[in-house]
PDB file of N, CA and C in Angstrom:
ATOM      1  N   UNK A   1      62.826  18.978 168.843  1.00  0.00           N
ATOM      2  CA  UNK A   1      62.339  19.257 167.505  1.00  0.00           C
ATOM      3  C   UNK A   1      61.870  17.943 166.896  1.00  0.00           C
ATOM      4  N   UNK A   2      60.683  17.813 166.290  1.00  0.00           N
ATOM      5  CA  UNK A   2      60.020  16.549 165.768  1.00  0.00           C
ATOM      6  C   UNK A   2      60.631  16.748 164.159  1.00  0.00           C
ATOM      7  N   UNK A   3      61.489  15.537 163.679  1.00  0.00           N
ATOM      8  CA  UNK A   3      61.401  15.529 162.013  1.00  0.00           C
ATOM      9  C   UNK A   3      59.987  15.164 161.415  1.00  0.00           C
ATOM     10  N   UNK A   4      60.278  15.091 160.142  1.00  0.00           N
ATOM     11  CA  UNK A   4      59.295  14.768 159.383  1.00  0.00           C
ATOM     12  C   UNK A   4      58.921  13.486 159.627  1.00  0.00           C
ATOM     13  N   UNK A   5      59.748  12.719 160.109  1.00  0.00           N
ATOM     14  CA  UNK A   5      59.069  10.966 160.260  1.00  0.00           C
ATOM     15  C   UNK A   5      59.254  10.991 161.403  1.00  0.00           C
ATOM     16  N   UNK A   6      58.333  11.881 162.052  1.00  0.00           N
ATOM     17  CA  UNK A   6      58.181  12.029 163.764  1.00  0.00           C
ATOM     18  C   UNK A   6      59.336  11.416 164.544  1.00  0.00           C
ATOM     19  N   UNK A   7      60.752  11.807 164.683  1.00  0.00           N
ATOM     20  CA  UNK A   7      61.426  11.500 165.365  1.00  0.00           C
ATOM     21  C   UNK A   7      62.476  12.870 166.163  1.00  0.00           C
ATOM     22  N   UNK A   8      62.094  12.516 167.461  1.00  0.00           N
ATOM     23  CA  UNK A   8      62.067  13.689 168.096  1.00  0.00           C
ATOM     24  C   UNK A   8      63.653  13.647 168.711  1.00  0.00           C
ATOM     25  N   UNK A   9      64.380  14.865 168.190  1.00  0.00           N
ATOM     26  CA  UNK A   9      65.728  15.293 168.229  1.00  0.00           C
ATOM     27  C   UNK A   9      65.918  16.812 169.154  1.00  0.00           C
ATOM     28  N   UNK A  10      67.205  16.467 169.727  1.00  0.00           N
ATOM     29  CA  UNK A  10      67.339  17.564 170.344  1.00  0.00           C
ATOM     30  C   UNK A  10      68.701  18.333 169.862  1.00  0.00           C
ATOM     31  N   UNK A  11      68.547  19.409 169.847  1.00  0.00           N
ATOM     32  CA  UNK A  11      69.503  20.249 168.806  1.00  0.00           C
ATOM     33  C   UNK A  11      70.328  21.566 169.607  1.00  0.00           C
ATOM     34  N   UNK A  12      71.207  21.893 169.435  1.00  0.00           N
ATOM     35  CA  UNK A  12      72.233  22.814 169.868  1.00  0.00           C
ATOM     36  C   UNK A  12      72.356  24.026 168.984  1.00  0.00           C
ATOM     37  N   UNK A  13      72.444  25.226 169.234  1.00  0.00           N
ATOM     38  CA  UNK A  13      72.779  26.094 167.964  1.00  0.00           C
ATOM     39  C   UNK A  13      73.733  27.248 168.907  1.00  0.00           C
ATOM     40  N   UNK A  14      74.086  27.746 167.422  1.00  0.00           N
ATOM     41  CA  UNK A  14      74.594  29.051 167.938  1.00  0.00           C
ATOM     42  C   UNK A  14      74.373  30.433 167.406  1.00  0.00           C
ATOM     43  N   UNK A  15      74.007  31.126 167.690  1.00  0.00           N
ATOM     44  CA  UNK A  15      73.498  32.384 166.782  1.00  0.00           C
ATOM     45  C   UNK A  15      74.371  33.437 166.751  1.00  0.00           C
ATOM     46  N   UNK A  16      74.846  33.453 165.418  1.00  0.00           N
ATOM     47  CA  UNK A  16      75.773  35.313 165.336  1.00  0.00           C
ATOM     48  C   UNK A  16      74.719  36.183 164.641  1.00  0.00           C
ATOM     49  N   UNK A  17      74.593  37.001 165.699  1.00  0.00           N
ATOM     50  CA  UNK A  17      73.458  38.175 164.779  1.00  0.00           C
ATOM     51  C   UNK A  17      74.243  39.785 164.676  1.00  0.00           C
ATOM     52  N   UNK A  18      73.964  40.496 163.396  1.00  0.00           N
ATOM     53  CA  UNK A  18      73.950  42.142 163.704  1.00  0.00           C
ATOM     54  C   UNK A  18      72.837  42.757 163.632  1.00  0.00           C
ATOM     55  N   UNK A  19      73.162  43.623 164.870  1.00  0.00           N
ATOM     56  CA  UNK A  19      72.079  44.896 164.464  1.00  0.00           C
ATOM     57  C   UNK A  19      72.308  45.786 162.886  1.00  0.00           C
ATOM     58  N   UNK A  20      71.482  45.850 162.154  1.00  0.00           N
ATOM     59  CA  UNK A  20      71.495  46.558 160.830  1.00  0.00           C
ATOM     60  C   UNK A  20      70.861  48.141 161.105  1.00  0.00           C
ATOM     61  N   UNK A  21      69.873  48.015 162.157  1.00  0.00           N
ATOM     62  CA  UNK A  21      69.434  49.368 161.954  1.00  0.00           C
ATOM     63  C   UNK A  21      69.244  49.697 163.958  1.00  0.00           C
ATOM     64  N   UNK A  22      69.819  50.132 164.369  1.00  0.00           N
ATOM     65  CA  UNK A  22      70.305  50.322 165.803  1.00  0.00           C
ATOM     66  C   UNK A  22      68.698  51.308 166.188  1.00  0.00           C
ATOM     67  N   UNK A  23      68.371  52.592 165.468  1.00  0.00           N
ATOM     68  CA  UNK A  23      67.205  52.811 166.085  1.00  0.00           C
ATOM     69  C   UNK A  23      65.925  52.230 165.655  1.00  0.00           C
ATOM     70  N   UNK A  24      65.820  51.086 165.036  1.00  0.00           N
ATOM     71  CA  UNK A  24      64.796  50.399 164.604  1.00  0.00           C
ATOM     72  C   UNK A  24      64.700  49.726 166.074  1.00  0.00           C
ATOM     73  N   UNK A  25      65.702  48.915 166.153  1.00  0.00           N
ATOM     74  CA  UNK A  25      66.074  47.962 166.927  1.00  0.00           C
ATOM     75  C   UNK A  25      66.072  48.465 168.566  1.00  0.00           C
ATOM     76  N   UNK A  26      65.569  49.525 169.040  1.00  0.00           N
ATOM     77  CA  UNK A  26      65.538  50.517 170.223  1.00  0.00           C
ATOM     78  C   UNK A  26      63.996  50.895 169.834  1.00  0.00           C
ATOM     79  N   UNK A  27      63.462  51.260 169.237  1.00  0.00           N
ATOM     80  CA  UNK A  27      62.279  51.567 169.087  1.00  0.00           C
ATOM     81  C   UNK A  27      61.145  50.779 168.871  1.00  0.00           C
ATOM     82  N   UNK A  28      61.378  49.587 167.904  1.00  0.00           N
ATOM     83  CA  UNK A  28      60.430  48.841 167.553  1.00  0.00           C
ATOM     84  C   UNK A  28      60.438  47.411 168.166  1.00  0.00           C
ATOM     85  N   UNK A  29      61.732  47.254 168.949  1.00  0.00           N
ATOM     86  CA  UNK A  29      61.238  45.520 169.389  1.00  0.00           C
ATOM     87  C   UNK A  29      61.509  46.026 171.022  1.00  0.00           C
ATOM     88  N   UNK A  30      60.923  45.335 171.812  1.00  0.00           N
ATOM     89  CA  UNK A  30      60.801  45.549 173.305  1.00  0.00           C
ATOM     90  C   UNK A  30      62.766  44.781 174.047  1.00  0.00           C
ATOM     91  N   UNK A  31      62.714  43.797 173.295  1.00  0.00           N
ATOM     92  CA  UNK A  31      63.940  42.758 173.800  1.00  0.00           C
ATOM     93  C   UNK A  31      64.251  42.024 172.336  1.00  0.00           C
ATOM     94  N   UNK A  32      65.474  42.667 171.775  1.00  0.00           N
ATOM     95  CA  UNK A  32      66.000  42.468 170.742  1.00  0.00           C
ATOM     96  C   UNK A  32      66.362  41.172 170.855  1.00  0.00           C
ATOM     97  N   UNK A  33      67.214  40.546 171.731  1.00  0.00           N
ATOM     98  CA  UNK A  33      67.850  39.705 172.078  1.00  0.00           C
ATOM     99  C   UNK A  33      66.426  38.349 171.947  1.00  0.00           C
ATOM    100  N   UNK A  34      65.836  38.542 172.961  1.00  0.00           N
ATOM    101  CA  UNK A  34      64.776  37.177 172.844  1.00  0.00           C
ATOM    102  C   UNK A  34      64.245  37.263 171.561  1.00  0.00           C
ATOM    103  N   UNK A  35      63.970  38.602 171.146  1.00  0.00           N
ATOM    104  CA  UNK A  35      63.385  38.056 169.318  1.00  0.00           C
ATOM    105  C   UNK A  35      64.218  37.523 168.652  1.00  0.00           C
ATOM    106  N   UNK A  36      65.554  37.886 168.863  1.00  0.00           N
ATOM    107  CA  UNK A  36      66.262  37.294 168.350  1.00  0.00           C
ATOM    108  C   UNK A  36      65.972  35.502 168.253  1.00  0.00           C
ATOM    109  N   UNK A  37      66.479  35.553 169.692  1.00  0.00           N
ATOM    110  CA  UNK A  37      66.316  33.876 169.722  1.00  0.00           C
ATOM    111  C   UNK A  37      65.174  33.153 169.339  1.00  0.00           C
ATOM    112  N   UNK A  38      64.259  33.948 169.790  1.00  0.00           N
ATOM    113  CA  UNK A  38      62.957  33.033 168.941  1.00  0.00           C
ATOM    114  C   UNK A  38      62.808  33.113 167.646  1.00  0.00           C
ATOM    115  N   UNK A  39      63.327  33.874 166.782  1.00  0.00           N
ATOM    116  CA  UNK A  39      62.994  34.055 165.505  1.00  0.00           C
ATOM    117  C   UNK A  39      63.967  32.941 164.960  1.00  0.00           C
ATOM    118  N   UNK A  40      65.283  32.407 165.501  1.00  0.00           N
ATOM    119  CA  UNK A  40      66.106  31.460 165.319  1.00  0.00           C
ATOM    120  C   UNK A  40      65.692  30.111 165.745  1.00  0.00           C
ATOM    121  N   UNK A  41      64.483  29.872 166.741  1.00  0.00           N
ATOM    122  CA  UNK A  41      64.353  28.753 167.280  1.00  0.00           C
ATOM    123  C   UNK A  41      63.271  28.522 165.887  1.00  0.00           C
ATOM    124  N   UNK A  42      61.814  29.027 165.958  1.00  0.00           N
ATOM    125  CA  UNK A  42      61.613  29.268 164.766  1.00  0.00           C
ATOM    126  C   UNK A  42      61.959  28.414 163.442  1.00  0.00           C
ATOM    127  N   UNK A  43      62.388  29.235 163.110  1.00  0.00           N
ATOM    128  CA  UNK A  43      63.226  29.105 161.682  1.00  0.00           C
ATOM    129  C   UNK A  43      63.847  27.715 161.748  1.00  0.00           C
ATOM    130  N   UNK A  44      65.007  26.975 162.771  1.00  0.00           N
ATOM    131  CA  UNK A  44      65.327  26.244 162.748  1.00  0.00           C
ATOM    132  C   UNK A  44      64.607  25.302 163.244  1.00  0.00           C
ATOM    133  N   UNK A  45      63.251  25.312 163.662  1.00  0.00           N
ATOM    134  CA  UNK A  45      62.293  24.580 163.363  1.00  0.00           C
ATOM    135  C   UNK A  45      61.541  23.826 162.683  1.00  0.00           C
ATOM    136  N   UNK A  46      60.964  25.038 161.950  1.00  0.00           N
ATOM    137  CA  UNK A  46      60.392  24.810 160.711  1.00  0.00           C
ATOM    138  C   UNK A  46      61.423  24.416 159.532  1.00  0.00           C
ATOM    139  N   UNK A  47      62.451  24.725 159.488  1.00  0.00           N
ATOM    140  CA  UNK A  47      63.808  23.625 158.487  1.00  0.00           C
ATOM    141  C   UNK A  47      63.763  22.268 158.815  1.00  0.00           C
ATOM    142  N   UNK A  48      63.917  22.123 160.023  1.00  0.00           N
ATOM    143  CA  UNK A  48      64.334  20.884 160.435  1.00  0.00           C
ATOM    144  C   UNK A  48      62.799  19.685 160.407  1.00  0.00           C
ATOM    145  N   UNK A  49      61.829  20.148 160.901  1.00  0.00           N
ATOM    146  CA  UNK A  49      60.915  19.568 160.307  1.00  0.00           C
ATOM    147  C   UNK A  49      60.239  18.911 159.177  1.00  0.00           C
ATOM    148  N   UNK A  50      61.285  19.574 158.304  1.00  0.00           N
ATOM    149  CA  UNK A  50      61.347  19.313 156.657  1.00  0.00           C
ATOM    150  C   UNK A  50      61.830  18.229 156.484  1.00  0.00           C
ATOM    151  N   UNK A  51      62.610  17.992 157.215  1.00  0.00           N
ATOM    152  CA  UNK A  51      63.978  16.830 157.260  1.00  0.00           C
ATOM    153  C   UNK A  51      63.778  15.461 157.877  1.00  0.00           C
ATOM    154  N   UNK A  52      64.328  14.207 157.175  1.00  0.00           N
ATOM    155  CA  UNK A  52      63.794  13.276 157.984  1.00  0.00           C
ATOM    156  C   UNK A  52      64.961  13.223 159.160  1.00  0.00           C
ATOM    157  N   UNK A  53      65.083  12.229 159.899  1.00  0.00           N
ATOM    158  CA  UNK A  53      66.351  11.946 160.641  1.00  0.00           C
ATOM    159  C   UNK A  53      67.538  11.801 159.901  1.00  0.00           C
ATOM    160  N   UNK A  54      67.426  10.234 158.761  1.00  0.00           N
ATOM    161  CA  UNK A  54      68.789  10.229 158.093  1.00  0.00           C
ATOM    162  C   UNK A  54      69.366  11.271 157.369  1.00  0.00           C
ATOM    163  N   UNK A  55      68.654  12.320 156.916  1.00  0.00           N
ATOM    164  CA  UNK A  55      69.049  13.828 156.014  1.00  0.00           C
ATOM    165  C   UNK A  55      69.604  14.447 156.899  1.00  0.00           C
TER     166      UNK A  55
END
């Protein structure tokens, strides 16, 4: 992940997710699980990019 003052970090996470709507989640996403994770890689992307190193 690159910060804001281009310094490139490598990061660990952990994701607790629920399903909220079980036949959404069967019908409308192919692989719940990888959207999952990408929607978390994502996100904690675009946060962290915000950020310099010392923050």
């Amino acid at each position: 992940i690159l910060t804001r003052d281009s310094v490139t970090v490598s990061v660990d996470a952990v994701i607790y997710s629920r399903i909220v709507d079980p036949v959404a989640s069967v019908t409308k996403v192919n692989n719940v699980s990888s959207a999952t994770q990408l929607l978390a890689q994502t996100s904690l992307r675009n946060i962290l990019g915000t950020k310099t190193l010392q923050e």
